[in-house]
Protein backbone atom coordinates (compact mmCIF):
# COMPACT_ATOMS: atom_id res chain seq x y z
CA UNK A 1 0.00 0.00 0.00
CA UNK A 2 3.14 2.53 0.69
CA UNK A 3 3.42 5.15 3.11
CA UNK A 4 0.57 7.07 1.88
CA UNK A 5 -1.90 4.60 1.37
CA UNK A 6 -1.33 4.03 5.32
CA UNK A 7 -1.18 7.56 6.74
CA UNK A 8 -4.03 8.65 4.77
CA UNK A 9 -6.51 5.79 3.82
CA UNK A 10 -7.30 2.18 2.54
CA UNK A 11 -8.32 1.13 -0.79
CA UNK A 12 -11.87 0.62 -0.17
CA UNK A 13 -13.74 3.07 -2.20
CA UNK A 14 -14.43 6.37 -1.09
CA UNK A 15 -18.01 6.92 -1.19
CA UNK A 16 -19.01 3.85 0.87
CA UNK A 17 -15.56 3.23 2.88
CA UNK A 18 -15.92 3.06 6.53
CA UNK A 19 -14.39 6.32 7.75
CA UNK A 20 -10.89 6.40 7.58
CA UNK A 21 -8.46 6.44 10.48
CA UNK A 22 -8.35 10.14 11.48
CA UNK A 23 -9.65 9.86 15.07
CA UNK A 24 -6.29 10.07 16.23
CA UNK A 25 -4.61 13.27 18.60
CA UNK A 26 -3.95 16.57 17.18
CA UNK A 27 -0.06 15.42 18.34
CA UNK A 28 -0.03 12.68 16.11
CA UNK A 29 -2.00 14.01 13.13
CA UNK A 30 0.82 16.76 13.28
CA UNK A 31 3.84 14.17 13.46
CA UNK A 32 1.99 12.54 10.17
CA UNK A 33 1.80 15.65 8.31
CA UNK A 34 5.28 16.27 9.02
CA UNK A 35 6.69 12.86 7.75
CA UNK A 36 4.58 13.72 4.73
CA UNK A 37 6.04 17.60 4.43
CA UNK A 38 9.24 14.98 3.97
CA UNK A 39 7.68 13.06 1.44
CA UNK A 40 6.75 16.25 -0.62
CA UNK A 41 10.33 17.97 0.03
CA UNK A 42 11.82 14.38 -1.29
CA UNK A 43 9.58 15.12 -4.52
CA UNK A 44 10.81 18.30 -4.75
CA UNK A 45 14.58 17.68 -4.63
CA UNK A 46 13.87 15.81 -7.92
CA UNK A 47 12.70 19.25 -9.65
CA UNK A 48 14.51 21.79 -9.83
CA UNK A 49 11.92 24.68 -9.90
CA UNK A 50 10.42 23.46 -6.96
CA UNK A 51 14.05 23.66 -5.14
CA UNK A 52 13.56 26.40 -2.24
CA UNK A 53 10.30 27.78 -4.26
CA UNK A 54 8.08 30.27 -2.72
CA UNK A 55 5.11 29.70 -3.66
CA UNK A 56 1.26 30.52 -2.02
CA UNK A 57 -1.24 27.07 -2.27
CA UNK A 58 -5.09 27.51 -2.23
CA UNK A 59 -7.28 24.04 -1.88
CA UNK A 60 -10.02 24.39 -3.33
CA UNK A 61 -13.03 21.95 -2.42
CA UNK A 62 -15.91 20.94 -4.52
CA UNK A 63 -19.44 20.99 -1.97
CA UNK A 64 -22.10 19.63 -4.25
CA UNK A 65 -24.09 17.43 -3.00
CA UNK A 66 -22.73 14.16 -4.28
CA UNK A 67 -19.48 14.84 -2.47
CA UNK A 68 -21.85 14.44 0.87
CA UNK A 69 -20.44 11.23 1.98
CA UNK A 70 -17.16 12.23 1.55
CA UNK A 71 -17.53 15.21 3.76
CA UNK A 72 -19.45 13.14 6.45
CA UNK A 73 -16.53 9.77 6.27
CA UNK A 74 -13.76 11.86 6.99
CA UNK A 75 -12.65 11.22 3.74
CA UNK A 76 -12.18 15.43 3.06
CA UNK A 77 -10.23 15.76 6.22
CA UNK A 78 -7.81 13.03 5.14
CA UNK A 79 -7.59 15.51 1.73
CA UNK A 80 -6.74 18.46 3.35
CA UNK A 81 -4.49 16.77 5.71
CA UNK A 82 -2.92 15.45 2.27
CA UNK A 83 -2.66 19.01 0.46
CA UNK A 84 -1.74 20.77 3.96
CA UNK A 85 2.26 19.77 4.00
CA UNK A 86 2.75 21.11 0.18
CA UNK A 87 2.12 24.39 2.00
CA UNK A 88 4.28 23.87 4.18
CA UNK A 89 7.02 23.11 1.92
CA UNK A 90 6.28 26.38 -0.17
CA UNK A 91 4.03 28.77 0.58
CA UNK A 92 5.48 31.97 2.45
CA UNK A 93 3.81 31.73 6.06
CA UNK A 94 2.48 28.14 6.14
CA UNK A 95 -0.79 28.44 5.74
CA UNK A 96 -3.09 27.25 3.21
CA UNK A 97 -5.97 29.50 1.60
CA UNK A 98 -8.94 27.34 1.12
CA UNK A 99 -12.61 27.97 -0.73
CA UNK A 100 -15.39 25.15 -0.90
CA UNK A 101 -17.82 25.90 -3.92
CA UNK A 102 -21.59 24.61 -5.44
CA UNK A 103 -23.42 26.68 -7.35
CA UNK A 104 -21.57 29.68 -5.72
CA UNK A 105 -18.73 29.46 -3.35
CA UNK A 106 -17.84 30.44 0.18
CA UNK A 107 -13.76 31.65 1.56
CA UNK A 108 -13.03 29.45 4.76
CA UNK A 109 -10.59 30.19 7.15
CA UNK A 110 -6.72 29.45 5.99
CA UNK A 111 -5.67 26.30 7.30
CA UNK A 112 -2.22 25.84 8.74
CA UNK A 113 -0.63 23.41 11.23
CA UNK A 114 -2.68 25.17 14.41
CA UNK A 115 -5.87 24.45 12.93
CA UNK A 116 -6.06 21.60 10.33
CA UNK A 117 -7.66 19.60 13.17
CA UNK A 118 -11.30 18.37 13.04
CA UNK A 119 -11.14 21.18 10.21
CA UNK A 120 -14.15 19.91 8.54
CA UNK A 121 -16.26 19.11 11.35
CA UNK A 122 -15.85 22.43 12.98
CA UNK A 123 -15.39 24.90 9.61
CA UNK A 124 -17.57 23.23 7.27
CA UNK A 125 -20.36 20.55 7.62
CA UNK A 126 -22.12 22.95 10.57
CA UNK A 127 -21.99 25.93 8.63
CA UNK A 128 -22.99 25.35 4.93
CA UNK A 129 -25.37 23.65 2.86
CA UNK A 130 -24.67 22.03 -0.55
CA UNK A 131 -25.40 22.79 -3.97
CA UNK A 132 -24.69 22.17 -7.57
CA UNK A 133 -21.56 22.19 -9.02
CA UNK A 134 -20.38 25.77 -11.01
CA UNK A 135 -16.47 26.13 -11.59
CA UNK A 136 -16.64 29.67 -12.31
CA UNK A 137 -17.38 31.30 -9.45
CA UNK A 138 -14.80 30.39 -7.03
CA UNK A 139 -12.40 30.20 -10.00
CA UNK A 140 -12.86 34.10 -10.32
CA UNK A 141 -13.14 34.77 -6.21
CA UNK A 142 -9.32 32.76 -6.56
CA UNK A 143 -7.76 35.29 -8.92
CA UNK A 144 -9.66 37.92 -7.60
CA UNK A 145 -7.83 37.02 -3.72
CA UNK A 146 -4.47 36.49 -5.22
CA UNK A 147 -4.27 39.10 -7.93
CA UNK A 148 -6.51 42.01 -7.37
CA UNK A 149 -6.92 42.06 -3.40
CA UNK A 150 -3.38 40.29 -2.05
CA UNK A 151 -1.33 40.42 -4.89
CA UNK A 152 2.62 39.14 -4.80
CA UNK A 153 5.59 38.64 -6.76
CA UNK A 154 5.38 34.88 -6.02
CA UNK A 155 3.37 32.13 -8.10
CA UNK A 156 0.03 31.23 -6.88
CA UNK A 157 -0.50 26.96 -6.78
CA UNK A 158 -4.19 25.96 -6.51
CA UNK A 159 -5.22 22.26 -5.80
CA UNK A 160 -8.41 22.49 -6.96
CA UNK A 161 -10.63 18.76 -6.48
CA UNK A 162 -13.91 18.24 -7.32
CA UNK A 163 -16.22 14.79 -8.38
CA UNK A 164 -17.78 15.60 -11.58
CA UNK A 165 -18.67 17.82 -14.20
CA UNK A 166 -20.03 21.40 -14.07
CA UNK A 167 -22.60 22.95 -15.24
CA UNK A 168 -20.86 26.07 -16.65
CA UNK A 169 -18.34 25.55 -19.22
CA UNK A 170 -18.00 28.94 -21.34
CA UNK A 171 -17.77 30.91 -18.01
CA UNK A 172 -14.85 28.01 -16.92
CA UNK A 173 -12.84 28.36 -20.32
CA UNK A 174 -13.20 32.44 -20.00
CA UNK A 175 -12.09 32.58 -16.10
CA UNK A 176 -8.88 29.98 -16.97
CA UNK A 177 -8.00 32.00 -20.53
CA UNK A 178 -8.03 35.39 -18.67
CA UNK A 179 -6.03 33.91 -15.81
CA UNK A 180 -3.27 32.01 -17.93
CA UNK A 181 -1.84 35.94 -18.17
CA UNK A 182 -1.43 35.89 -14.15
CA UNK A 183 0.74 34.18 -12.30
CA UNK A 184 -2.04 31.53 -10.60
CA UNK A 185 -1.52 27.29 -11.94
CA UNK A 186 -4.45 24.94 -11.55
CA UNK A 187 -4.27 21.59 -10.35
CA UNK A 188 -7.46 19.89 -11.61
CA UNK A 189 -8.11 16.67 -9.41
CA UNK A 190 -11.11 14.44 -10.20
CA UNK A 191 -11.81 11.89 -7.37
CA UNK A 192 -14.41 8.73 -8.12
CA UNK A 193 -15.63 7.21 -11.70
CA UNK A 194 -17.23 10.16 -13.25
CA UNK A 195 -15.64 10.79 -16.96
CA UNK A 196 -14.36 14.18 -16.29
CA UNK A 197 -15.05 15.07 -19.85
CA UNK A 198 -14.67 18.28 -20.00
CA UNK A 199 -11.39 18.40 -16.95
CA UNK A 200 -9.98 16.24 -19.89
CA UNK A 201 -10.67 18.90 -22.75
CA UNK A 202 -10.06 22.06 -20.22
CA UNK A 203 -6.22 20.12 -20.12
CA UNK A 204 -5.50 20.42 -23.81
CA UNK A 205 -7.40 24.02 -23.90
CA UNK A 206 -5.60 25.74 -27.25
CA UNK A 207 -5.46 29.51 -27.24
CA UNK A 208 -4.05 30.30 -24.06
CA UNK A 209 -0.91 32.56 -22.82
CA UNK A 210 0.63 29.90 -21.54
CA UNK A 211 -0.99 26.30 -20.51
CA UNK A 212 -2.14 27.25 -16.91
CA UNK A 213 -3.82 23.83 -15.59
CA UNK A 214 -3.34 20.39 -15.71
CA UNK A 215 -5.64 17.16 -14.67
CA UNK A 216 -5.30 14.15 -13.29
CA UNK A 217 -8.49 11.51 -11.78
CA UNK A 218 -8.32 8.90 -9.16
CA UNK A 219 -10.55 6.57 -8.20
CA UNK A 220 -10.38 6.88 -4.27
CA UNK A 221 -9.63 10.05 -2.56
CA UNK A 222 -7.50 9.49 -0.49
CA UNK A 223 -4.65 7.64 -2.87
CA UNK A 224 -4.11 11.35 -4.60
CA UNK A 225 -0.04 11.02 -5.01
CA UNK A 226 2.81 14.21 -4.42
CA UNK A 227 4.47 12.90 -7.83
CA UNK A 228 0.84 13.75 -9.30
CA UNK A 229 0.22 17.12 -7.71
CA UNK A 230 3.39 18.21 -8.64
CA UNK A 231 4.15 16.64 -12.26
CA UNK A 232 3.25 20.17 -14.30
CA UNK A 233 3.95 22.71 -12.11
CA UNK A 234 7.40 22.77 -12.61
CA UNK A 235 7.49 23.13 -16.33
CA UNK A 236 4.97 26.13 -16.19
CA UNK A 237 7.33 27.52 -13.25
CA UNK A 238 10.03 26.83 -15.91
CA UNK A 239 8.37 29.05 -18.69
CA UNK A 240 9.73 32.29 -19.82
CA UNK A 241 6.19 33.75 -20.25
CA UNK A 242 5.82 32.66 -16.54
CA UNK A 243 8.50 34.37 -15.11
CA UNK A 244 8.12 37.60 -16.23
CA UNK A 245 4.51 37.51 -14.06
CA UNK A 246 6.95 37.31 -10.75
């Protein structure tokens, strides 16, 4: 199973998995995310413009409805625990920007290593009802944080997961074409068996500055790999067009 597959979840599937092992003290969840903060420094000693980067992260969480069980199983508090140490590793002050979105969207609390704990159960599930699922929204309320309101001569790396498809398309391609000239990257992660048809085509999107997003699916959750997260954000680091945003 590996390291991961331990700290972080079975291979059961998601959606009907008994919830995973996360009832365990805030002292040990933190020596976990620490061994994994190893795991992603390891991945980034093999990349050269992740070397010593400085670099903000933003999660963003899909909240539609069919993520429910998810939510509920622990299976989203494994995630964040997952995303949580590539923050760590790069972003300026250790702390992790983070937006759930349905139909619309709602900013949440950064997350760093003081409060990752029973994040979910305290930030989220008590607070919010779900929706639908529109990219757009919380796609612009990103760029609008990071560009217009807090903007910084540093890249912007966005972990963006959601189950399935949306229901807004042209406002998705126009919100990722106008952000391709700013220096945010998108890491599209589909998690279960949907087809992520148009993830897939958003990928290959022609007529862009510069290719700003890439995609990857997985099954189950929690098996979401560093060597994954990471495979195409150092070559859009790496281009010229890039660097002259920061």
């Amino acid at each position: 199973m590996g390291l991961f597959g331990n700290l972080f979840g079975s291979g059961q599937n998601d959606a009907s998995e008994a919830k995973p092992k996360l009832n365990l003290s805030k002292e040990e969840s933190v020596h976990k995310i620490n061994l994994a903060k190893e795991e992603v420094h390891k991945v980034c000693l093999t990349k050269s413009p992740l070397n010593g980067l400085t670099s903000r992260v933003g999660l963003v969480l899909d909240y539609s409805g069919s993520m429910s069980s998810l939510y509920r199983n622990g299976t989203v508090q494994g995630v964040i625990e997952k995303i949580l140490p590539i923050a760590m590793e790069f972003d300026d002050n250790g702390t992790m920007e983070v937006w759930i979105f349905e139909n619309g969207f709602y900013r949440l609390p950064d997350i760093n290593l003081n409060n990752f704990y029973g994040y979910v159960e305290n930030e989220i599930l008590p607070k919010y009802k779900m929706g639908g699922t529109n990219y757009a929204p919380v796609m612009q309320d990103v760029f609008k944080r990071y560009i217009q309101e807090e903007p910084k001569k540093i890249p912007n790396y966005i972990v963006f997961i959601t189950d399935g498809d949306n229901a807004d398309h042209k406002q998705t391609d126009a919100v990722i074409k106008k952000a391709a000239e700013y220096p945010i990257f998108w890491q599209f992660v589909g998690v279960g068996n949907a087809s992520f048809s148009y993830l897939q085509k958003l990928d290959d999107m022609k007529d862009r500055y510069v290719d700003n997003a890439d995609f990857f699916s997985v099954s189950k959750a929690l098996q979401i790999q560093y060597q994954d997260l990471l495979n195409e954000y150092p070559g859009w680091l790496a281009d010229p067009k890039v660097k002259g945003m920061f």
